[in-house]
Protein backbone atom coordinates (compact mmCIF):
# COMPACT_ATOMS: atom_id res chain seq x y z
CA UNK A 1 -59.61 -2.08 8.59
CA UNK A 2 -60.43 -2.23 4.76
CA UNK A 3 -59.77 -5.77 4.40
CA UNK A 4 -62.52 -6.41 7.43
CA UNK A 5 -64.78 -4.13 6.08
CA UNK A 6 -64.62 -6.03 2.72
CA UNK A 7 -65.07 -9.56 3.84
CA UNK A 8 -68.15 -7.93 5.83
CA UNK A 9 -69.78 -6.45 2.43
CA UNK A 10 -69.26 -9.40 0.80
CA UNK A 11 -70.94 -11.88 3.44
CA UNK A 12 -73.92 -9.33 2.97
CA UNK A 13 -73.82 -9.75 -0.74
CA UNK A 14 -73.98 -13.31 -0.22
CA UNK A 15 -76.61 -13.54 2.25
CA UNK A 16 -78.99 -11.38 0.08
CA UNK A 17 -77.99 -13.87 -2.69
CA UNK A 18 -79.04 -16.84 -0.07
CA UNK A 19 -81.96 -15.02 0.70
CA UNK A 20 -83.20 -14.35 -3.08
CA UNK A 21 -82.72 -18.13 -4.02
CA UNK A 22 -84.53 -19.42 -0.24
CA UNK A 23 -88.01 -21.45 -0.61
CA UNK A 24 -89.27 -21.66 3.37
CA UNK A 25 -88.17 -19.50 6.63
CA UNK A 26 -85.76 -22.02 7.69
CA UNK A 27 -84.08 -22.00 4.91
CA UNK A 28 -83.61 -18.09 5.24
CA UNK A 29 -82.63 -18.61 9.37
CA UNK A 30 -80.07 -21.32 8.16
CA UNK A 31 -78.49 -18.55 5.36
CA UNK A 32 -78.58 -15.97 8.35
CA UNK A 33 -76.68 -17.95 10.86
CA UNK A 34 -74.29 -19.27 7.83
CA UNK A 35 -73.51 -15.53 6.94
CA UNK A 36 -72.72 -14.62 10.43
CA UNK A 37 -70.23 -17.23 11.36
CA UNK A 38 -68.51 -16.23 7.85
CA UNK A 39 -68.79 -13.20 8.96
CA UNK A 40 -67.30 -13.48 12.57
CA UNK A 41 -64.45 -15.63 11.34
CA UNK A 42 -63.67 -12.73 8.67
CA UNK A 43 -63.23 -10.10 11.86
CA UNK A 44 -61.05 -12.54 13.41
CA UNK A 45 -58.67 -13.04 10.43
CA UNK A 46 -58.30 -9.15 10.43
CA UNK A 47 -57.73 -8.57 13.88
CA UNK A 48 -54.74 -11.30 13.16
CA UNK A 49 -53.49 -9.73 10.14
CA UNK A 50 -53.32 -6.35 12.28
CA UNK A 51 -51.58 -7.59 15.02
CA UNK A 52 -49.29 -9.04 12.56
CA UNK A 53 -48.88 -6.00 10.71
CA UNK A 54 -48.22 -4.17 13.75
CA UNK A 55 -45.67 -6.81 14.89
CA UNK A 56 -43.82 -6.33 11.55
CA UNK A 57 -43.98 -2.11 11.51
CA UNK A 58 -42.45 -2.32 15.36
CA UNK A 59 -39.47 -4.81 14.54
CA UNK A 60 -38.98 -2.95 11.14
CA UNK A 61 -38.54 0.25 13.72
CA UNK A 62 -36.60 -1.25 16.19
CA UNK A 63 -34.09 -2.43 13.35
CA UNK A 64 -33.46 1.42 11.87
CA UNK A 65 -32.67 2.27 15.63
CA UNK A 66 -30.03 -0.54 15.73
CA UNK A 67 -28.63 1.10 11.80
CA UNK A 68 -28.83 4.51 13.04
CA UNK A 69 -26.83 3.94 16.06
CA UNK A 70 -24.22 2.07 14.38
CA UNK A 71 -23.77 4.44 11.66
CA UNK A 72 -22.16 7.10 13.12
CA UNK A 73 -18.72 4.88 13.75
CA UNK A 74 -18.98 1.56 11.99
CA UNK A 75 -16.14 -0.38 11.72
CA UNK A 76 -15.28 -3.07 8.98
CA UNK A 77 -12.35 -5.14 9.59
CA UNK A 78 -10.30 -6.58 7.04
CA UNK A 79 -6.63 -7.39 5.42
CA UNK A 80 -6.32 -3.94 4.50
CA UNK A 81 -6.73 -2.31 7.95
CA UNK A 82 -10.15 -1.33 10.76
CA UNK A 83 -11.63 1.27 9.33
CA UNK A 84 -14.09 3.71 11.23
CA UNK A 85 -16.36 5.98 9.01
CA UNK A 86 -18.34 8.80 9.97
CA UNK A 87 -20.14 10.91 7.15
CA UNK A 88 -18.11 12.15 4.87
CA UNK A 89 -14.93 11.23 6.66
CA UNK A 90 -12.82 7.89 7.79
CA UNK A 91 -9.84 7.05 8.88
CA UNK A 92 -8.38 3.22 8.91
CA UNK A 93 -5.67 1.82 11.28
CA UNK A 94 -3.19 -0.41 9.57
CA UNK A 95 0.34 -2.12 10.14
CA UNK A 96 2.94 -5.14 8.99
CA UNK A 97 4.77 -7.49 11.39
CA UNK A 98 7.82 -8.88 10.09
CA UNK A 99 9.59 -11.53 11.78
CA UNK A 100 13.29 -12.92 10.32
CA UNK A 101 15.22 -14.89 11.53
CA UNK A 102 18.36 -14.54 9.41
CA UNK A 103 21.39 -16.57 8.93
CA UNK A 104 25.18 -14.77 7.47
CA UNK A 105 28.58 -14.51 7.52
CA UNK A 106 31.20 -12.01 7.83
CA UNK A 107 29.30 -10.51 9.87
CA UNK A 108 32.59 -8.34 11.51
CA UNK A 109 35.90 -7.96 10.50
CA UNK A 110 37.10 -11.31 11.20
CA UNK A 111 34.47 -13.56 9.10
CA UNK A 112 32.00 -14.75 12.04
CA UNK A 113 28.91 -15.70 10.91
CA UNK A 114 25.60 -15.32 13.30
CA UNK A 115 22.03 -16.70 13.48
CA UNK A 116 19.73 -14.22 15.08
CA UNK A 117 16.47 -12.40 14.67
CA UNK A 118 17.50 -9.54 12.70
CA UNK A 119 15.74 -6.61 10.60
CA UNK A 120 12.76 -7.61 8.70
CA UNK A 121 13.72 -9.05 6.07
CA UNK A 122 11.42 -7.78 3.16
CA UNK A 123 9.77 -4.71 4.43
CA UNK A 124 10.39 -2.09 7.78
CA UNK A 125 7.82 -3.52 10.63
CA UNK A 126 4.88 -0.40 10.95
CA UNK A 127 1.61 0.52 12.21
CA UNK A 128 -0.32 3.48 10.36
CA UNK A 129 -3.36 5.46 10.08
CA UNK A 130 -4.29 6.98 7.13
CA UNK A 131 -7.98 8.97 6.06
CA UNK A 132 -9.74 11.13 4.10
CA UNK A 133 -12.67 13.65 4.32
CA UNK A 134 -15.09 13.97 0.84
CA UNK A 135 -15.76 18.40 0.85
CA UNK A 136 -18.93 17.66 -1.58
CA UNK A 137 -20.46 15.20 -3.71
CA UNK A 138 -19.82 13.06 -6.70
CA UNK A 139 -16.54 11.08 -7.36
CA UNK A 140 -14.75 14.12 -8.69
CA UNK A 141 -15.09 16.05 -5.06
CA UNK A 142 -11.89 16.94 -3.48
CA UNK A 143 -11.17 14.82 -0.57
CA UNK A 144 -8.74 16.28 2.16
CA UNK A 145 -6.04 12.95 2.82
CA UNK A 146 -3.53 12.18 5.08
CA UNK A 147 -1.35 9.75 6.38
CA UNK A 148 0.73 9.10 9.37
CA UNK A 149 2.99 6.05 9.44
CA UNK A 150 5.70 4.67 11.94
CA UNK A 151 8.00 2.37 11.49
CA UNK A 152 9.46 -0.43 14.62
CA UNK A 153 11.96 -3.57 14.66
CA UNK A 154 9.71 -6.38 15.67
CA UNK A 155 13.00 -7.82 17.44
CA UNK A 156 13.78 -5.30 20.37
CA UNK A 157 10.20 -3.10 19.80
CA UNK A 158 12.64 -0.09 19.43
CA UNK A 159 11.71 3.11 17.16
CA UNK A 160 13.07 2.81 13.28
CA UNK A 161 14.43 5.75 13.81
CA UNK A 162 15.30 6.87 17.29
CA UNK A 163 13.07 9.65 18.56
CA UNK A 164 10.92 10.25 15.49
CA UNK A 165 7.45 8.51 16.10
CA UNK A 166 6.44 9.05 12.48
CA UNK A 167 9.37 8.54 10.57
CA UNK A 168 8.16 6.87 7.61
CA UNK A 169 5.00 9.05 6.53
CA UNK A 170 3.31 12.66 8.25
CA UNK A 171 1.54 14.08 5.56
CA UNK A 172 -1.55 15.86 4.48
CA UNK A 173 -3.06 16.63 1.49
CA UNK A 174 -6.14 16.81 -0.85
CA UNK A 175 -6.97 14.35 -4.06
CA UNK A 176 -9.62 14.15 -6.76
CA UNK A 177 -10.18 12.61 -10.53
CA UNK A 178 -9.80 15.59 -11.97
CA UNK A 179 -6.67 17.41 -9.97
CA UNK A 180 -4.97 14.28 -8.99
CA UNK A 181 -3.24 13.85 -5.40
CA UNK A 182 -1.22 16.76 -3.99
CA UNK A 183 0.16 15.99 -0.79
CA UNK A 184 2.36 18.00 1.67
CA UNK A 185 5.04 16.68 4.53
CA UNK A 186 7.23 13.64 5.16
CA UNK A 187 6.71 10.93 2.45
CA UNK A 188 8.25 8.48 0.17
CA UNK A 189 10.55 9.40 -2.41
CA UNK A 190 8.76 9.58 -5.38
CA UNK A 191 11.37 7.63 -7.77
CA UNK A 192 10.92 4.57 -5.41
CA UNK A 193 7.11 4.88 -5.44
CA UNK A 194 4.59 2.54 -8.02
CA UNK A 195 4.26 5.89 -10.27
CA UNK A 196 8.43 4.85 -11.06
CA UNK A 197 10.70 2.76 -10.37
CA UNK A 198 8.72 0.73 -7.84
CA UNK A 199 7.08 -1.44 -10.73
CA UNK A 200 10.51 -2.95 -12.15
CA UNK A 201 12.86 -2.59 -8.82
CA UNK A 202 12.35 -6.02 -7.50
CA UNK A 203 9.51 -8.57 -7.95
CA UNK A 204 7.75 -7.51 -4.70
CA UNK A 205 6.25 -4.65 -5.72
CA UNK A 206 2.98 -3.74 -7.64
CA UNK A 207 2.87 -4.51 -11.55
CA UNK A 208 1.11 -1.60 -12.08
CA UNK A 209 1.71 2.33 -12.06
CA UNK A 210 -0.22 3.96 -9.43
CA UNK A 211 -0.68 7.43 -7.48
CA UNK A 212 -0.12 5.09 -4.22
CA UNK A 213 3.25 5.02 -2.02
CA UNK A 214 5.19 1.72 -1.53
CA UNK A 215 7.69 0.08 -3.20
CA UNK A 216 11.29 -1.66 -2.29
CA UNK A 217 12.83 -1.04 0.43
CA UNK A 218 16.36 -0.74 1.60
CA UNK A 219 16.79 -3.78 3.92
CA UNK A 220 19.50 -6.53 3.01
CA UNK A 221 21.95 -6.98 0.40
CA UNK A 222 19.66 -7.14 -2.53
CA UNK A 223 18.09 -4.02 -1.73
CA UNK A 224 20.15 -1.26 -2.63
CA UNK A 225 19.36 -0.43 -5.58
CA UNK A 226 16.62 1.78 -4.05
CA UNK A 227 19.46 4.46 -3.21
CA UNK A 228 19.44 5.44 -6.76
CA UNK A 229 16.09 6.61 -6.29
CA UNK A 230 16.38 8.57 -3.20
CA UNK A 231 17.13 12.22 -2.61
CA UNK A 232 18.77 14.94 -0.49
CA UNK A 233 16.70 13.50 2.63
CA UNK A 234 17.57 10.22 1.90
CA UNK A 235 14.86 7.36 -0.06
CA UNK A 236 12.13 9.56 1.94
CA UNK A 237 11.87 13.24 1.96
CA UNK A 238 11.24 15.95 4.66
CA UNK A 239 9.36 19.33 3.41
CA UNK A 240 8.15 17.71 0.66
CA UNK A 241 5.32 18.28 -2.18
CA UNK A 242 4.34 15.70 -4.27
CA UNK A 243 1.74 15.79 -6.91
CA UNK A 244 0.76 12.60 -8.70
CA UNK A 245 -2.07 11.77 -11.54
CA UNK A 246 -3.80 8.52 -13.23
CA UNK A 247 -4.86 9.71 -16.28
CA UNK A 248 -7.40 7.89 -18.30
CA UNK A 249 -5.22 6.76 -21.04
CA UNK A 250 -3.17 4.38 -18.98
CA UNK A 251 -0.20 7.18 -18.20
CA UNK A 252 0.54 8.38 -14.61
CA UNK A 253 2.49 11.01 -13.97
CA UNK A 254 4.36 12.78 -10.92
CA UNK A 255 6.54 15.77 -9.52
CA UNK A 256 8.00 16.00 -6.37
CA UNK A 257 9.68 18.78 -4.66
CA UNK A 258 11.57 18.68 -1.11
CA UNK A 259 12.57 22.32 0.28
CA UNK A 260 15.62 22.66 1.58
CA UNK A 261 16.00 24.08 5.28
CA UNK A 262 19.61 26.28 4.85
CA UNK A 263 19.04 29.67 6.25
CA UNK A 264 19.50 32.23 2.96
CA UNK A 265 19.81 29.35 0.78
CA UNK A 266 17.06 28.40 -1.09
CA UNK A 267 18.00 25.47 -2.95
CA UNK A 268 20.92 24.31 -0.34
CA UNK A 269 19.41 20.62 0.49
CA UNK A 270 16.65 20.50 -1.56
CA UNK A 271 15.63 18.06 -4.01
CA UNK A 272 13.23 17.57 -7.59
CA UNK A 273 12.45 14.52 -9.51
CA UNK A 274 9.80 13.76 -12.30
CA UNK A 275 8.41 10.26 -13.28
CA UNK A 276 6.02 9.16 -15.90
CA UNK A 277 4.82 5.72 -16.39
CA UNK A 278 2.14 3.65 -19.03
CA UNK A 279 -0.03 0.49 -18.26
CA UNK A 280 -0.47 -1.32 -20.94
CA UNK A 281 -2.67 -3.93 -21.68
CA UNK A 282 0.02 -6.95 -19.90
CA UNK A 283 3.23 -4.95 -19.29
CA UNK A 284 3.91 -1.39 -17.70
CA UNK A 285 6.82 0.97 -18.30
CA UNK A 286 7.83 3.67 -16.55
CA UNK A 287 10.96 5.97 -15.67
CA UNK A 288 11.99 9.54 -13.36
CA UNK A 289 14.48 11.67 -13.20
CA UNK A 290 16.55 13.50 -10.27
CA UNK A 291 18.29 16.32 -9.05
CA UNK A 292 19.71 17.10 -5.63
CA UNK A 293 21.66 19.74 -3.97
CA UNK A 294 23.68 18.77 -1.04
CA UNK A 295 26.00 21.62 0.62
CA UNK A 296 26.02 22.97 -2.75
CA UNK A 297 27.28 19.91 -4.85
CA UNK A 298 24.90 18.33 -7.57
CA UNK A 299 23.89 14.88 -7.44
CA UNK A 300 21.63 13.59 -10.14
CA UNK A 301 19.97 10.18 -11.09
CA UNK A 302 17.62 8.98 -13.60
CA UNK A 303 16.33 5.40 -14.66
CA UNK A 304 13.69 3.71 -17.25
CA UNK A 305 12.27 -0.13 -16.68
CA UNK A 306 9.24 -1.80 -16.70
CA UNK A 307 7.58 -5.40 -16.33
CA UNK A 308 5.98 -8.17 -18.67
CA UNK A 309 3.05 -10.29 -17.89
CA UNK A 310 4.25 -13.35 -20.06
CA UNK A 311 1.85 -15.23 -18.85
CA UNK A 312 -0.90 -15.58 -15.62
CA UNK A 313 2.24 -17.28 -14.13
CA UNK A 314 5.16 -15.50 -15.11
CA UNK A 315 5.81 -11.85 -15.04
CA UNK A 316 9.39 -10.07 -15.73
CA UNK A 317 10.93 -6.79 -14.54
CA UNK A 318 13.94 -5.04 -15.83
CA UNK A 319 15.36 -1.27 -15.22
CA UNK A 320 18.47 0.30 -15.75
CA UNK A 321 19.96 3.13 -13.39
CA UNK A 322 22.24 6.02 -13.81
CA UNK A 323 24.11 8.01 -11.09
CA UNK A 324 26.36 11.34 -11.08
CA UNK A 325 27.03 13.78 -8.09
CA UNK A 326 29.58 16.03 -7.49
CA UNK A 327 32.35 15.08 -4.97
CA UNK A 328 34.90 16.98 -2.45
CA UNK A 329 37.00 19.29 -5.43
CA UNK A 330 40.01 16.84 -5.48
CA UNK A 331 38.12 13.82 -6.53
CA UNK A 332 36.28 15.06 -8.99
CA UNK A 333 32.98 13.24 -9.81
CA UNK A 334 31.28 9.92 -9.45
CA UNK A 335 29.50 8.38 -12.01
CA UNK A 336 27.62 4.40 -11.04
CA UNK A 337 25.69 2.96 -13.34
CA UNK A 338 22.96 -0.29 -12.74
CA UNK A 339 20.81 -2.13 -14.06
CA UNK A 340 18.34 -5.21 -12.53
CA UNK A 341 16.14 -8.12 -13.35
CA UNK A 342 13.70 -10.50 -11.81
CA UNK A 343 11.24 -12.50 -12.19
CA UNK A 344 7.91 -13.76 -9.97
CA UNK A 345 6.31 -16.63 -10.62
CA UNK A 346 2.75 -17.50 -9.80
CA UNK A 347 1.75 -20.87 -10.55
CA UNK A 348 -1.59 -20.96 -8.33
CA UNK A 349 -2.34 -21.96 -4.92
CA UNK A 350 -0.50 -21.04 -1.60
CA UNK A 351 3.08 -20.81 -3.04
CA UNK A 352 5.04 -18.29 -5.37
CA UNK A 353 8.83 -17.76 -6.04
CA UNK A 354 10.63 -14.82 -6.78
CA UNK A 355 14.24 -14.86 -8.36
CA UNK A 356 16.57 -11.91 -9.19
CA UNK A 357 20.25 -10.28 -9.90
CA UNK A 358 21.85 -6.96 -10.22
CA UNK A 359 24.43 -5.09 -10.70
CA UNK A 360 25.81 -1.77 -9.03
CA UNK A 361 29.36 -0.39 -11.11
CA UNK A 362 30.59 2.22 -9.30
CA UNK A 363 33.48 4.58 -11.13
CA UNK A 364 35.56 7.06 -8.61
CA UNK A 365 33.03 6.78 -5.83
CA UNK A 366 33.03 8.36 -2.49
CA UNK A 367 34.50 6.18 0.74
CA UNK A 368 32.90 6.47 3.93
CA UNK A 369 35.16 6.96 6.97
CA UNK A 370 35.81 2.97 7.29
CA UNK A 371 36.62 2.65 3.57
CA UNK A 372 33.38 1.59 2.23
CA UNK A 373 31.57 2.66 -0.84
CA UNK A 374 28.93 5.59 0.18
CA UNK A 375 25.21 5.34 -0.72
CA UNK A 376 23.94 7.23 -3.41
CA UNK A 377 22.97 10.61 -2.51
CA UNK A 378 25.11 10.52 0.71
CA UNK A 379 27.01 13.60 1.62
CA UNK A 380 30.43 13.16 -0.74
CA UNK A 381 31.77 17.33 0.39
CA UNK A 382 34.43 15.75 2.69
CA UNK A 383 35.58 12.58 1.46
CA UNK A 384 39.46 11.71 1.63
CA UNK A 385 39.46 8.64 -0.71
CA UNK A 386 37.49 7.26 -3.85
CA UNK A 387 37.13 3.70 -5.66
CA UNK A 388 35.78 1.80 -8.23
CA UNK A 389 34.31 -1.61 -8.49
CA UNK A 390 31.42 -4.08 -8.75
CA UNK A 391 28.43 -4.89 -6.63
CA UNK A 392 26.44 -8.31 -7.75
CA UNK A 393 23.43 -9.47 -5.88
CA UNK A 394 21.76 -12.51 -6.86
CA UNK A 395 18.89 -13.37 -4.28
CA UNK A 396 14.87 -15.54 -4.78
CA UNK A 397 12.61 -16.21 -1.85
CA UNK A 398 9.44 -18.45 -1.77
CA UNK A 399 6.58 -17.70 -0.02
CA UNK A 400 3.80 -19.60 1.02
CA UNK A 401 0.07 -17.61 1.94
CA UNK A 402 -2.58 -18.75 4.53
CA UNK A 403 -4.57 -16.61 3.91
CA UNK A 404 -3.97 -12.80 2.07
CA UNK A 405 -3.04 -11.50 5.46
CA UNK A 406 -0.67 -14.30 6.95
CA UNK A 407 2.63 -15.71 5.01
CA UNK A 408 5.32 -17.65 5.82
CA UNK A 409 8.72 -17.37 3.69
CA UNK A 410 12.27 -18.65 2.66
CA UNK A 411 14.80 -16.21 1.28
CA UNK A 412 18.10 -15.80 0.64
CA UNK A 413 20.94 -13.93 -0.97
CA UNK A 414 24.59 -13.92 -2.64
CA UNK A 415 26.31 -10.84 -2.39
CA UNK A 416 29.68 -9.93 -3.87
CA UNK A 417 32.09 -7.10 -5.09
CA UNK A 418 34.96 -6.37 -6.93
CA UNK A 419 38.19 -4.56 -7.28
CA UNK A 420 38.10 -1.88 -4.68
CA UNK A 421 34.42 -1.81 -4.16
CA UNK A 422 33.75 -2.52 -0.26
CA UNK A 423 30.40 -2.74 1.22
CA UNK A 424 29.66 -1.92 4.60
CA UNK A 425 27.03 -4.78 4.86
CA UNK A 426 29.87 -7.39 4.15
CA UNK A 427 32.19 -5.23 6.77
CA UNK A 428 34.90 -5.58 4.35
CA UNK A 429 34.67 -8.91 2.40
CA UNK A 430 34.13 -9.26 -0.89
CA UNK A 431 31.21 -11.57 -0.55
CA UNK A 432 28.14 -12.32 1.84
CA UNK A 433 25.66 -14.94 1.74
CA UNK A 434 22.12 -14.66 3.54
CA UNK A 435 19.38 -17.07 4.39
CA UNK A 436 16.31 -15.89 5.79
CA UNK A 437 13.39 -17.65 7.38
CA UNK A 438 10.54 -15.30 8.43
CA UNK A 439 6.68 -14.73 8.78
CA UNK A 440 4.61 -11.95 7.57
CA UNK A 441 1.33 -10.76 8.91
CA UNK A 442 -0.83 -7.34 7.17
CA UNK A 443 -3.68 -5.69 9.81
């Protein structure tokens, strides 16, 4: 090696330096013997440091094996779901558990109340796997997405939805910076998504406008508001496109589309909304509008809200609703109008509270069969009766987090109507209290 061959020249330097300087023989044998012990010892010391060095080069290859056969399908657990990447592509399994067990009364025409594991209470119990596929390089590449999303009661393990495995999400699509995300299939309504009404609907959702689905659900009393911002298909649509952007300046738009599926009818159950929204610096604002055709009658909706950071502890949301649709020809049209607000409150640590009320007026609305108020965008071609009337829903929860995956929480609401406004949750009274106590864990 170099280094041996170097300590070797300069043990020769140094013994013709010994030798230059010497006065007898001995003194030149006793230089000679000196330079070759240096000179043995050197040869040892680089036969070590070449072992050593071949030690190292052997472990270092060993080590890119062990990469290199991991690389092809790591996995990274987390909060946010097991993800498996491959290349360009990866795909993530995710899910919610949702465990209530819920206290109420009237819970049937005579009054009873009941204590039983019900529905969860914030959010529909699912399991999900969602992906995406980059088609070049750079952050601007188009990336082929999809998603496919089911939805279970944690009580009985049955389907959400009898006989549909994915009844919550099938969709595919493609995204980039530049085009935005343009997706195709079974998805959320886009009204009820963080690009609209999402932000301001109840405190549980994101502060923030995003190209992302989620957003309030329609479980319990204080949860209907989300029927406002549903469609033909219901607060999810079928044969749907949906194209949303984040644009740099803090706006994000969307479109939606849902095709309707009436032979020689184009537009016979098909549905369009638009939503734009703004992040500002602290507060967010945001808004959409509606239109559905259902067996030929017109039912339209629009609403504007938004939320205030007041503080790092308290942030408020507020939003406003409007209703119309068409209704069987004798009745002649509904018209509801809404409005909400709520408040979370984040004071640090493991606990926050949420608190909120709203309102529902409904004017010449649609009954169902048993003489309750219909949902918004329900089929209203064959109705036989109409009313008007109040729906008030005050409701707060407190939750407390292990960790950002486990939480435990307390919730409850007041529900209650008037004049002839009856709702099918409160099977005919004019008032229903709820007390939830459930757990939440996110895979």
């Amino acid at each position: 090696m170099k280094a041996g061959k170097l300590i070797l020249v300069s043990a020769a330097l140094g013994l013709a330096s010994v030798a230059a300087q010497a006065q007898s023989t001995d003194q030149l044998q006793q230089a000679l013997a000196q330079a070759r012990e240096a000179a043995a010892q050197a040869q040892a010391a680089a036969r070590q440091a070449q072992a050593a060095l071949e030690q190292a080069l052997a472990a270092a290859e060993r080590a890119q094996q062990s990469v290199a056969a991991v690389a092809p399908a790591s996995q990274a657990a987390s909060t946010s779901g097991l993800t498996v990447s491959k290349g360009a592509s990866s795909a993530t399994l995710y899910g919610l558990i949702d465990v209530t067990l819920v206290n109420k009364n009237n819970v049937n025409a005579a009054g009873a109340s009941q204590t039983s594991p019900q529905v969860a209470w914030f959010s529909g119990n699912r399991w999900g796997i969602t992906g995406s596929h980059a088609t070049g390089p750079g952050d601007d590449a188009i990336k082929a997405i999809f998603r496919l999303e089911s939805e279970f009661e944690s009580e009985t393990g049955n389907m959400d939805t009898p006989g549909t495995l994915f009844n919550r999400d099938a969709w595919l699509g493609i995204e980039s910076k530049t085009l935005g995300k343009l997706t195709f299939g079974r998805q959320n309504a886009l009204a009820r998504d963080p690009a609209a009404s999402a932000v301001y609907g109840d405190p549980y959702g994101s502060a923030k406008a995003s190209v992302e689905e989620g957003g309030y659900s329609n479980t319990n009393n204080f949860k209907q508001l989300i029927y406002y911002a549903g469609t033909a298909n219901g607060t999810r649509i079928n044969n749907g496109v949906v194209w949303k952007k984040a644009f740099s300046n803090g706006f994000v738009g969307g479109a939606a589309y849902s095709f309707g599926t009436v032979p020689d009818s184009f537009g016979t159950g098909s549905s369009k909304t638009g939503s734009l929204a703004y992040n500002g610096n602290g507060y967010t604002i945001a808004g959409f509008a509606t239109s559905a055709n259902i067996k030929n009658l017109t039912y339209q909706s629009y609403s504007f809200g938004g939320n205030v950071q007041l503080n790092p502890m308290i942030r408020l949301n507020a939003g406003y609703f409007n209703y119309t649709a068409q209704q069987a020809a004798a009745f002649g049209d509904r018209k509801d109008t809404a409005w909400t607000l709520s408040t979370k409150l984040t004071p640090g640590g493991p606990f926050d509270y949420e608190l909120g009320y709203q309102v529902m007026s409904a004017s010449n609305a649609g009954l169902t069969g048993s003489g309750y108020v219909q949902n918004a965008y329900s089929d209203a071609s064959a109705i036989t009766a109409t009313a008007s009337g109040d729906r008030s829903t005050v409701y707060g929860s407190v939750f407390y987090h292990l960790d950002s995956a486990t939480e435990f929480y307390l919730a409850f609401d007041h529900l209650s109507t008037t004049d002839g406004y009856k709702a099918a949750q409160a099977n005919g009274a004019m008032s229903q209290n709820e007390l939830g106590l459930g757990m939440r864990f996110k895979f």
